[in-house]
N, C-alpha and C. Protein backbone atom coordinates (compact mmCIF):
# COMPACT_ATOMS: atom_id res chain seq x y z
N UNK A 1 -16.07 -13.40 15.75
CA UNK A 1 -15.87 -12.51 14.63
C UNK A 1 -14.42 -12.09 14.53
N UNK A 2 -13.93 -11.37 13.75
CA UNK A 2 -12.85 -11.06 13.27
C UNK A 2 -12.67 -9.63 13.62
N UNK A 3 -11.43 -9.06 14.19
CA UNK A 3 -11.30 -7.66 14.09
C UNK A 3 -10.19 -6.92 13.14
N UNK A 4 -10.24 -8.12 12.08
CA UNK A 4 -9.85 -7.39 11.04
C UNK A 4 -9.40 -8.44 9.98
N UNK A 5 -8.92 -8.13 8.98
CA UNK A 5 -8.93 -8.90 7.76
C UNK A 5 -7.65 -8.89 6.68
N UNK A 6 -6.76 -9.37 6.35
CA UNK A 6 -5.40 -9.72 5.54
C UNK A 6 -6.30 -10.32 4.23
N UNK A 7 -6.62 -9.84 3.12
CA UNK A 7 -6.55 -11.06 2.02
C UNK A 7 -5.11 -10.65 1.12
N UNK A 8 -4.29 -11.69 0.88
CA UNK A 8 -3.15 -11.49 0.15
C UNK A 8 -3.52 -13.18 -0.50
N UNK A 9 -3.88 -13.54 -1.03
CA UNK A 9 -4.32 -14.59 -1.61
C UNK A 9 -3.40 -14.43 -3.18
N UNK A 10 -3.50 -15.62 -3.93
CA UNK A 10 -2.55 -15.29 -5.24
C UNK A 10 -3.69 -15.58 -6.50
N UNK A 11 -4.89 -15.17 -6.22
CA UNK A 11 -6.29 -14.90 -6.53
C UNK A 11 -6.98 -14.01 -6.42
N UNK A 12 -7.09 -13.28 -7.14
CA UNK A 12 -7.55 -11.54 -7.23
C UNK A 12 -9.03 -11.62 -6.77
N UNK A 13 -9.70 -13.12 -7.76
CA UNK A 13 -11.47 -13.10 -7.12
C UNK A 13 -11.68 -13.69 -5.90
N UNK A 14 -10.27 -14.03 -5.48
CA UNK A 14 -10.85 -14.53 -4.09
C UNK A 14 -10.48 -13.71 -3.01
N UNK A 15 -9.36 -12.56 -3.23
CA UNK A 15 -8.95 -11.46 -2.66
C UNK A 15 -10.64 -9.94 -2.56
N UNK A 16 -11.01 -10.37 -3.80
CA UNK A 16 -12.00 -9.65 -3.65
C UNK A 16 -13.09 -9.85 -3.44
N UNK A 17 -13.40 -11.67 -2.92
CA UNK A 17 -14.42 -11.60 -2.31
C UNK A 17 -14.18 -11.65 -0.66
N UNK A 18 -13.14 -11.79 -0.60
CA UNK A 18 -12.95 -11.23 1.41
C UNK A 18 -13.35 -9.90 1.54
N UNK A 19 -12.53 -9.06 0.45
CA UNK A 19 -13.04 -7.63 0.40
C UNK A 19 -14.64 -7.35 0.67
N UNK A 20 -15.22 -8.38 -0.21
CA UNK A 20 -16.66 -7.75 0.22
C UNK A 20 -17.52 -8.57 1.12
N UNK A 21 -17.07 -9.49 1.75
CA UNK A 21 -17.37 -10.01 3.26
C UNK A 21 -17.29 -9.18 3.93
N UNK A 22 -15.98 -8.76 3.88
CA UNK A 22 -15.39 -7.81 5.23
C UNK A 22 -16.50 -6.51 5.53
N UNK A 23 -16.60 -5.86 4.14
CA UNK A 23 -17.46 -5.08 3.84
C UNK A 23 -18.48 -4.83 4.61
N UNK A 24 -19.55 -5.99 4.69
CA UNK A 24 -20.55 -6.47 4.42
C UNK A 24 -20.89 -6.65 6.14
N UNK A 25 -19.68 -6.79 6.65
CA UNK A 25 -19.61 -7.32 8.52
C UNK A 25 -18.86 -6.01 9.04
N UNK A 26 -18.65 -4.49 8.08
CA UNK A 26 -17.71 -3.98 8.69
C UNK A 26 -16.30 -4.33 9.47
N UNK A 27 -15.70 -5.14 8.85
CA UNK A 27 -14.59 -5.47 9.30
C UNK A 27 -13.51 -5.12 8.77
N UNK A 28 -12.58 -4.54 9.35
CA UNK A 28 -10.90 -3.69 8.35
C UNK A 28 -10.72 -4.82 7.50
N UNK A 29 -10.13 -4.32 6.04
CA UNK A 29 -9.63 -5.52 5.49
C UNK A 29 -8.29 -4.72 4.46
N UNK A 30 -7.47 -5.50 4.40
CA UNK A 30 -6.05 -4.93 3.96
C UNK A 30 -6.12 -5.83 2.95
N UNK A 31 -6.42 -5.80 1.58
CA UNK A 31 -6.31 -6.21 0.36
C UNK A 31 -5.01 -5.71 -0.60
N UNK A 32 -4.16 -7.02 -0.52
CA UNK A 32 -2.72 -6.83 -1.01
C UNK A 32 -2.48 -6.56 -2.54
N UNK A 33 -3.84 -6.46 -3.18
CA UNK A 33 -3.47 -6.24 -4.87
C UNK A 33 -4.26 -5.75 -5.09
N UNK A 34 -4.95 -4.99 -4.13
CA UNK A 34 -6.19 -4.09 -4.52
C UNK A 34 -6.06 -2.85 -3.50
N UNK A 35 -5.62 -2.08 -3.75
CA UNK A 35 -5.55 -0.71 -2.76
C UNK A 35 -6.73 -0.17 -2.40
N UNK A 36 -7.85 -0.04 -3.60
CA UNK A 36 -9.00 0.38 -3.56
C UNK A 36 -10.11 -0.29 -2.36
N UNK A 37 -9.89 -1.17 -2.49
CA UNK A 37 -10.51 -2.26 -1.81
C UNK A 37 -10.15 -2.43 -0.57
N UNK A 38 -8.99 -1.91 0.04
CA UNK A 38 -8.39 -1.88 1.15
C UNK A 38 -8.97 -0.47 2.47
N UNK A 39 -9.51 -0.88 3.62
CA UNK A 39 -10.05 -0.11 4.33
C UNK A 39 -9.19 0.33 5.30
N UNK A 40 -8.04 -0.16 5.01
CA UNK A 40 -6.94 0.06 5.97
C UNK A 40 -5.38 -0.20 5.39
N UNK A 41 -4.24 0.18 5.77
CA UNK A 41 -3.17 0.00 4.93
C UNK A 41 -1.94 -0.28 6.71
N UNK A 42 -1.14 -1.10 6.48
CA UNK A 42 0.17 -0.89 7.21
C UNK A 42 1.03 -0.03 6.99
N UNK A 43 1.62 0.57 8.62
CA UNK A 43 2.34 1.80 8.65
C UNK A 43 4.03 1.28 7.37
N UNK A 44 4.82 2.38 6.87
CA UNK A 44 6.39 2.06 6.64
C UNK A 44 6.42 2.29 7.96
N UNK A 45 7.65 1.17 8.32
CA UNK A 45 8.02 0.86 9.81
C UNK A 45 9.86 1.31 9.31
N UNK A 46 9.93 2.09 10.32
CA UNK A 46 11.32 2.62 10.28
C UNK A 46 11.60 2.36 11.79
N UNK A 47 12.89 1.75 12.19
CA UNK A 47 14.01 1.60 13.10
C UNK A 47 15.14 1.99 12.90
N UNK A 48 15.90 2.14 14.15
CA UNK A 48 17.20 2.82 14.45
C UNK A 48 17.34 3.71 15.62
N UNK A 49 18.51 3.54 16.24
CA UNK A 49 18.81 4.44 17.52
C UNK A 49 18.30 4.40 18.24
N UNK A 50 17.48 3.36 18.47
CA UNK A 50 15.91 2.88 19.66
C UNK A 50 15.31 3.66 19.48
N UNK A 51 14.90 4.53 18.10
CA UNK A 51 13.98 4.48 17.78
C UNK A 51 13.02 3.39 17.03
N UNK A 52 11.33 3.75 16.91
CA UNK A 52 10.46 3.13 16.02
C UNK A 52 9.51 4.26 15.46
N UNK A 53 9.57 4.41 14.13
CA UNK A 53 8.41 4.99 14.11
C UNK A 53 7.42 4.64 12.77
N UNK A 54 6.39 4.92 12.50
CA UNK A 54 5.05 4.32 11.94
C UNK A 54 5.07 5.48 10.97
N UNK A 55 4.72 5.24 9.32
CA UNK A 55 4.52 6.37 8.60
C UNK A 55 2.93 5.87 7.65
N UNK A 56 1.99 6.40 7.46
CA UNK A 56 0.88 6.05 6.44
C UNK A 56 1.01 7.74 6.26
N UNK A 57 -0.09 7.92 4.67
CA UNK A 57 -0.31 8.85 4.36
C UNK A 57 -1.64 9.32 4.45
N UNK A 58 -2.03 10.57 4.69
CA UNK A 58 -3.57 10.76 5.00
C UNK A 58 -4.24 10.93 3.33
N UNK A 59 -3.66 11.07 2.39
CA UNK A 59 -4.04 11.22 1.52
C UNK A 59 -3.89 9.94 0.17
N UNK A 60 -3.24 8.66 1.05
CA UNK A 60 -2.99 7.56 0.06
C UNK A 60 -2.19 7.92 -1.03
N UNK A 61 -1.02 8.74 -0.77
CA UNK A 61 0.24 8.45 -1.26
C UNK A 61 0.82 7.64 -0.82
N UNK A 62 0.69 6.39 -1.06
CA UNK A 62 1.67 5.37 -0.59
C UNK A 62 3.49 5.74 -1.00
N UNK A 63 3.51 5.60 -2.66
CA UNK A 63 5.05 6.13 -2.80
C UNK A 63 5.53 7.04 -2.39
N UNK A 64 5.37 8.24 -1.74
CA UNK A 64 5.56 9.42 -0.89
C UNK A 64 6.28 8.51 0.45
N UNK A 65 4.76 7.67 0.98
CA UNK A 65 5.59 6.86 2.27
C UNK A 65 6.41 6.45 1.99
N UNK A 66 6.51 5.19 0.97
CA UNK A 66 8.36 4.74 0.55
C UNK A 66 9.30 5.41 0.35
N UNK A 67 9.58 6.36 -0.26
CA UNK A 67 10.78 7.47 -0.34
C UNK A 67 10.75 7.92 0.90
N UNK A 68 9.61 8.41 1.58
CA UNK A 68 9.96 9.20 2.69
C UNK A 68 10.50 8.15 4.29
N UNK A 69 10.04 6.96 4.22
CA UNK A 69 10.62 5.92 5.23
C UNK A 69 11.79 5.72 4.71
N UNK A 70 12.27 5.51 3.05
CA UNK A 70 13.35 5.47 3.20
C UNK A 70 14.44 6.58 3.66
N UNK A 71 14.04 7.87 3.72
CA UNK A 71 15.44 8.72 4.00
C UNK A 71 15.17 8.54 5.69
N UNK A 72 14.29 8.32 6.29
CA UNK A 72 13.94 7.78 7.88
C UNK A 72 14.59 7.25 7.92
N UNK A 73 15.00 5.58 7.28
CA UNK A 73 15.56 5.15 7.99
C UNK A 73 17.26 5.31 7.68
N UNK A 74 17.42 5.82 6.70
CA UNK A 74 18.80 6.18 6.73
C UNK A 74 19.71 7.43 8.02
N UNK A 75 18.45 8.58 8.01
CA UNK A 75 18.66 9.14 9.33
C UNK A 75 18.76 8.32 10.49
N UNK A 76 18.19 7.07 10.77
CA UNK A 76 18.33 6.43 12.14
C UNK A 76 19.15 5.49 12.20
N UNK A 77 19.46 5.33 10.96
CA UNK A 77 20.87 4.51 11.12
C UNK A 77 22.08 4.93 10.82
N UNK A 78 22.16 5.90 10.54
CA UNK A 78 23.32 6.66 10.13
C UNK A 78 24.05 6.46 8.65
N UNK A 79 22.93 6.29 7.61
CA UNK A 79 22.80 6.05 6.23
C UNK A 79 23.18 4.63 6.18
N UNK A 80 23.28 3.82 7.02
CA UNK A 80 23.57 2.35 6.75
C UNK A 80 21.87 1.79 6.40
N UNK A 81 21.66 1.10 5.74
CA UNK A 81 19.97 0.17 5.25
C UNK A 81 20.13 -1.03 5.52
């Protein structure tokens, strides 16, 4: 079995029928053109200064995460991107 699931396919009905496999077997599935459909999302990954750190939102503001990884990573690099 699978412990988890990527559909990024360049096929929306075939993106959404992994979605409902996955479903169906309880298995995470990260659906790249369907947010809704997605049971799980990847962190914004920010580096710098040996740092790493991981940002998701608990409330599925994704654009919140993008603005907000971006001033992250400008703090850890010292405004260089």
């Amino acid at each position: 079995g699978a412990a988890l699931a990527i559909a990024a396919t360049d096929a929306r009905a075939v993106n959404r029928q992994i979605a409902a496999l996955c479903a169906a077997r309880g298995v995470p599935a990260s659906v790249a053109d369907c947010a809704e459909e997605s049971t799980f999302y990847f962190p914004a990954v920010c580096e710098g200064g040996g740092l790493t750190a991981g940002l998701v939102s608990a409330n599925g503001d994704h654009k919140k995460v993008r603005r907000t990884a971006v001033q992250i990573r400008k703090l850890l690099t010292g405004g260089a991107e």
